[in-house]
PDB file of N, CA and C in Angstrom:
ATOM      1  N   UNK A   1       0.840  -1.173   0.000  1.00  0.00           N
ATOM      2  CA  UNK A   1       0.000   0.000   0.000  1.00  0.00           C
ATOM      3  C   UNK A   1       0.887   1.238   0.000  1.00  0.00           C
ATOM      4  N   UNK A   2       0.394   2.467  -0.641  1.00  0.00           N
ATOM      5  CA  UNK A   2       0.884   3.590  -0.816  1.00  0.00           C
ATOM      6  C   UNK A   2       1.418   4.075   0.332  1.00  0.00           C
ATOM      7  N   UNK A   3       2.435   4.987   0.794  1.00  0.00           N
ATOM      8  CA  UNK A   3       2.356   5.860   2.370  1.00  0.00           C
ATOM      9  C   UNK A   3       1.795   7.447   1.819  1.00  0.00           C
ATOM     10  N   UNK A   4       1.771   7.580   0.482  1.00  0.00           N
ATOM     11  CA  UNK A   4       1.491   8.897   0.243  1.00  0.00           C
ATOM     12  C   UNK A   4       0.528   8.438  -1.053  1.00  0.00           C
ATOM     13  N   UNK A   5      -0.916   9.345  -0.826  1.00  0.00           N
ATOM     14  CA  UNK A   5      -1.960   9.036  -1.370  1.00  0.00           C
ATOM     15  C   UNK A   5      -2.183  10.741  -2.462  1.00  0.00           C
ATOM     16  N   UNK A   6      -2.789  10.596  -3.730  1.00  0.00           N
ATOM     17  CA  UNK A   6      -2.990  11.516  -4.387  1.00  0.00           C
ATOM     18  C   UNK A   6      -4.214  11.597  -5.077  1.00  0.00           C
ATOM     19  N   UNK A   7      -5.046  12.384  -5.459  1.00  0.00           N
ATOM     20  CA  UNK A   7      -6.500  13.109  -6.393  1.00  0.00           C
ATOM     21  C   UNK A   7      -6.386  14.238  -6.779  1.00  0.00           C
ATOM     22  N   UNK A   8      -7.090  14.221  -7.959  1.00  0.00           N
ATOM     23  CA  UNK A   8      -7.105  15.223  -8.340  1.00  0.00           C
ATOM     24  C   UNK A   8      -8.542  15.548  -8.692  1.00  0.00           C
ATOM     25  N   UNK A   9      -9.104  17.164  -8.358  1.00  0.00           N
ATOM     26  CA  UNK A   9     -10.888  17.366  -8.324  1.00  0.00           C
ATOM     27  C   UNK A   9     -10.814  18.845  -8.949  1.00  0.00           C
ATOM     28  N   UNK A  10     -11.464  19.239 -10.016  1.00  0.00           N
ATOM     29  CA  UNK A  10     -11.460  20.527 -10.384  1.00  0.00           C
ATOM     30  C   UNK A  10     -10.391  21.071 -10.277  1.00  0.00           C
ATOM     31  N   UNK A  11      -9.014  20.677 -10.806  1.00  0.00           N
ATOM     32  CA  UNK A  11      -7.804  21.386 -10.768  1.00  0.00           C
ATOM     33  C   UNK A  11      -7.419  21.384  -9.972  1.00  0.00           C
ATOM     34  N   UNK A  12      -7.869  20.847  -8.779  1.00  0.00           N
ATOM     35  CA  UNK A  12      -6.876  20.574  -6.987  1.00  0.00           C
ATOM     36  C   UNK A  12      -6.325  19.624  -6.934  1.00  0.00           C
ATOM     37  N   UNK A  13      -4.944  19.539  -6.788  1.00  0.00           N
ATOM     38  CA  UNK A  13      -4.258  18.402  -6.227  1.00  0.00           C
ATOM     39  C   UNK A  13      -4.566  17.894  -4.456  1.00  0.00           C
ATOM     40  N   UNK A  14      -5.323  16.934  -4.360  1.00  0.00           N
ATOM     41  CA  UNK A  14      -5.064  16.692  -3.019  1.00  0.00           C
ATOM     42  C   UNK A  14      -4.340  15.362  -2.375  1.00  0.00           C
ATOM     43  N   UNK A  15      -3.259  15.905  -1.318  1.00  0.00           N
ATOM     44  CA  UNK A  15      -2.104  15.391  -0.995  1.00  0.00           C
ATOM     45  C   UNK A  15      -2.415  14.666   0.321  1.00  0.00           C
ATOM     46  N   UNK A  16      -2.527  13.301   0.987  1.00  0.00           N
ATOM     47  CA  UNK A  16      -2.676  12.435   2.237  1.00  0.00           C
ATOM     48  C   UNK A  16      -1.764  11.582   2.095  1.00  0.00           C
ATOM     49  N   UNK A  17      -1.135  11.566   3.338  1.00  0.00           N
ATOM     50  CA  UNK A  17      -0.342  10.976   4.049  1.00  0.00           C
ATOM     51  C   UNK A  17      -1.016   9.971   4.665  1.00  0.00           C
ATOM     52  N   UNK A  18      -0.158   8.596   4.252  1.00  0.00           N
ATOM     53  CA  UNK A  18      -1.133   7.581   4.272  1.00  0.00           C
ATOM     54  C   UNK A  18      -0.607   6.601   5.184  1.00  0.00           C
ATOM     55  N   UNK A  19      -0.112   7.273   6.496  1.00  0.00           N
ATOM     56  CA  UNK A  19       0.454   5.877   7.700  1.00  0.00           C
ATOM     57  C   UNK A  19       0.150   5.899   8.599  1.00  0.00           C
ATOM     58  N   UNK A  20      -1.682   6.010   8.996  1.00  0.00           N
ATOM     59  CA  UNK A  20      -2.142   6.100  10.516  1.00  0.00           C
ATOM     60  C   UNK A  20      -1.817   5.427  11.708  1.00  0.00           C
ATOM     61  N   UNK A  21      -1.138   3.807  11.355  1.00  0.00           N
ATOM     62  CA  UNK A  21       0.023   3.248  12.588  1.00  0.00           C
ATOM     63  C   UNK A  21       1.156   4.366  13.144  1.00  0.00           C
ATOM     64  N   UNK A  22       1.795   4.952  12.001  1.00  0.00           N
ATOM     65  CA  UNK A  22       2.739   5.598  12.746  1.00  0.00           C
ATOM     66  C   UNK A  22       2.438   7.147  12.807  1.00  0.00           C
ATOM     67  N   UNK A  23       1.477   7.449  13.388  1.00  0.00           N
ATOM     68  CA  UNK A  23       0.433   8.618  13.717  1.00  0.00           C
ATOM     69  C   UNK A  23       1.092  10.041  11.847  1.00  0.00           C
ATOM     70  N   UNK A  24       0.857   9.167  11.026  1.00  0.00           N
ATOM     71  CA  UNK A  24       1.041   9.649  10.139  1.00  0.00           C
ATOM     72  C   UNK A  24       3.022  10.562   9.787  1.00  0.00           C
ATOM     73  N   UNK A  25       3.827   9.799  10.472  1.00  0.00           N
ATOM     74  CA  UNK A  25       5.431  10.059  10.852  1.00  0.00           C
ATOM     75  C   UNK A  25       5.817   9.794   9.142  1.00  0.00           C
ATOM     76  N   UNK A  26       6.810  10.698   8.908  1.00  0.00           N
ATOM     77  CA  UNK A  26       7.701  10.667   7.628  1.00  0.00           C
ATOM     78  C   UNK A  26       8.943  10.306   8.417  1.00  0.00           C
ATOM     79  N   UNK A  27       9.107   8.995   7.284  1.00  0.00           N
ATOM     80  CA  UNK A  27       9.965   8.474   6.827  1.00  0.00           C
ATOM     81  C   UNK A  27      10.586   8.630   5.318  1.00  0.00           C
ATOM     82  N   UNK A  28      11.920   8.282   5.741  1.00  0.00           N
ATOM     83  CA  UNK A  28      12.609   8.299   3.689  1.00  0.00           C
ATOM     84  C   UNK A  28      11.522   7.955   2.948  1.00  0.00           C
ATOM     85  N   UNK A  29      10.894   6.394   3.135  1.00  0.00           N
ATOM     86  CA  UNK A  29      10.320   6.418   2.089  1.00  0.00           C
ATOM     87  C   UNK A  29       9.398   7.139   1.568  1.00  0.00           C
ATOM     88  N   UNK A  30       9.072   7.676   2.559  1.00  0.00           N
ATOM     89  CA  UNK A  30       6.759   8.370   2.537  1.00  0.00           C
ATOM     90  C   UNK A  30       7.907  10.129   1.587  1.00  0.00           C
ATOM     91  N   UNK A  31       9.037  10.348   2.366  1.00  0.00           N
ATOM     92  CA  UNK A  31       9.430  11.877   1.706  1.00  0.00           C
ATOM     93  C   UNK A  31       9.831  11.526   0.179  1.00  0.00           C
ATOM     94  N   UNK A  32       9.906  10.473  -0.181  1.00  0.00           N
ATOM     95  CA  UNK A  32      10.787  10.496  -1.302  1.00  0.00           C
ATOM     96  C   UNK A  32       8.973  10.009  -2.349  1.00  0.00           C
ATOM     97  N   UNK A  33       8.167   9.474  -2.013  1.00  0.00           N
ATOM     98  CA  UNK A  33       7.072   9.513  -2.696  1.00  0.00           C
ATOM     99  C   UNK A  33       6.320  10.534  -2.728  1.00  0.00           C
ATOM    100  N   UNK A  34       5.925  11.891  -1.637  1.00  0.00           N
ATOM    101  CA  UNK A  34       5.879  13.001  -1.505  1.00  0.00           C
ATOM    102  C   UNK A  34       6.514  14.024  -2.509  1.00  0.00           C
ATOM    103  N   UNK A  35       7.730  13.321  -2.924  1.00  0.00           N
ATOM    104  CA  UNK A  35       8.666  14.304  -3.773  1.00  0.00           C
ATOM    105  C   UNK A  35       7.911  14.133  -4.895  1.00  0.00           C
ATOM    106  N   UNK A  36       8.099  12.537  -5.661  1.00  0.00           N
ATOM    107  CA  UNK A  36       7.947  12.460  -6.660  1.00  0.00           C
ATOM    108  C   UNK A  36       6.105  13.030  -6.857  1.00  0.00           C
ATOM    109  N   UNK A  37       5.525  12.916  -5.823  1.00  0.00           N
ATOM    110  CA  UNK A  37       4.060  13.220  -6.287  1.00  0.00           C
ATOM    111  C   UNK A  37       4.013  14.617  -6.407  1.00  0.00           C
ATOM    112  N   UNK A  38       4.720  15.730  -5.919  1.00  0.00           N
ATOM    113  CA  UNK A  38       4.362  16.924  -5.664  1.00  0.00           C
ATOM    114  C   UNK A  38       5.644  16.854  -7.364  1.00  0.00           C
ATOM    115  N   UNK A  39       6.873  16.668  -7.821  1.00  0.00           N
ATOM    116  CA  UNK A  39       6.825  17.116  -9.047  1.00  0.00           C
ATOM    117  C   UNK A  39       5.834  16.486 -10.140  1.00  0.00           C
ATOM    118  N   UNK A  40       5.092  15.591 -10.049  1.00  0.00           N
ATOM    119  CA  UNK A  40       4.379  14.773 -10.820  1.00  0.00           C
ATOM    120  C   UNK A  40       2.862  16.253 -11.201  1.00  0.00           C
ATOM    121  N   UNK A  41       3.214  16.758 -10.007  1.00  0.00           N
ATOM    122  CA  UNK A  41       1.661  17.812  -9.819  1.00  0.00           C
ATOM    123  C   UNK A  41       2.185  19.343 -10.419  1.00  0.00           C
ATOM    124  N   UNK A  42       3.467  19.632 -10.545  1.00  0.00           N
ATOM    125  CA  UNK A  42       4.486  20.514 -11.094  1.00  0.00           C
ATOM    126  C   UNK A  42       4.269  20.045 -12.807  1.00  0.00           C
ATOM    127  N   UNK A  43       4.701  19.128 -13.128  1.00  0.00           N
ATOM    128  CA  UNK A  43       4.706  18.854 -14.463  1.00  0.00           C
ATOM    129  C   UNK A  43       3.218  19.001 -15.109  1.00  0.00           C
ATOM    130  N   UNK A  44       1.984  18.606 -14.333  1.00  0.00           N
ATOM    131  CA  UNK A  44       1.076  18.884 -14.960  1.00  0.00           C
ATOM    132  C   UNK A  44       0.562  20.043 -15.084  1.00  0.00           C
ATOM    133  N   UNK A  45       1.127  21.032 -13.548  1.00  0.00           N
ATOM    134  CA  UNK A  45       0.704  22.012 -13.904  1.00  0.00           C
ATOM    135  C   UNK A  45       1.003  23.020 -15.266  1.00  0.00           C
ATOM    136  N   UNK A  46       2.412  22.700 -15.076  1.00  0.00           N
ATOM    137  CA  UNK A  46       3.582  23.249 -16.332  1.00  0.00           C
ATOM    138  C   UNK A  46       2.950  23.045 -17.776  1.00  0.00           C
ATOM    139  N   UNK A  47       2.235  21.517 -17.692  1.00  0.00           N
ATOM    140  CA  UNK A  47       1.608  21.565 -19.098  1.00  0.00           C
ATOM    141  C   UNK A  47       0.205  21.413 -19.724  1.00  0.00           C
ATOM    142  N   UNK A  48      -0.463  21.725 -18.310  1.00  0.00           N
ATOM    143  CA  UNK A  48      -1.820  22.595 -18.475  1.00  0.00           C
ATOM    144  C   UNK A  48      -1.453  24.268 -18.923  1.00  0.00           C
ATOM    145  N   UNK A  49      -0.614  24.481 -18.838  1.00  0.00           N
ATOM    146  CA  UNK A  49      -0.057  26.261 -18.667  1.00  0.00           C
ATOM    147  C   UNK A  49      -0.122  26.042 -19.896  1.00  0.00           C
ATOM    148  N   UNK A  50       0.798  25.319 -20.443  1.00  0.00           N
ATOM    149  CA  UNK A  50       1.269  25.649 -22.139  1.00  0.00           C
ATOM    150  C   UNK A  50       0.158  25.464 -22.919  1.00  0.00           C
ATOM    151  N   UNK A  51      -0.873  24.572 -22.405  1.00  0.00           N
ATOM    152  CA  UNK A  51      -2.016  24.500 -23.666  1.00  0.00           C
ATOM    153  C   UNK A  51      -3.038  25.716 -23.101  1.00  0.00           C
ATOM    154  N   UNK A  52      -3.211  26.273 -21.958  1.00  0.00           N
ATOM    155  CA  UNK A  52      -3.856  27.596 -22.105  1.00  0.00           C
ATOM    156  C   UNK A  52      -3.117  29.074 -21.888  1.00  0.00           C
TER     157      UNK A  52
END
């Protein structure tokens, strides 16, 4: 299972942290999926921009 959860609703990215055992605590792994999801949300924004 994921530690970092993502949606997207009317142009909102929404970002959950997904490890209620460890009262939701970052670890390497949960920061380094955090990373990649928040540039993943960068790139789309970048190329929603270019087509409007």
């Amino acid at each position: 299972m994921s530690k970092v959860l993502m949606g997207v609703k009317h142009h909102l990215a929404f970002v959950t942290i997904n490890r209620e055992e460890q009262l939701n605590f970052f670890d390497y792994e949960t920061l380094v999926e955090l990373k990649n999801i928040v540039e993943g949300i960068k790139l789309r924004a970048y190329s929603y921009s270019k087509k409007n």
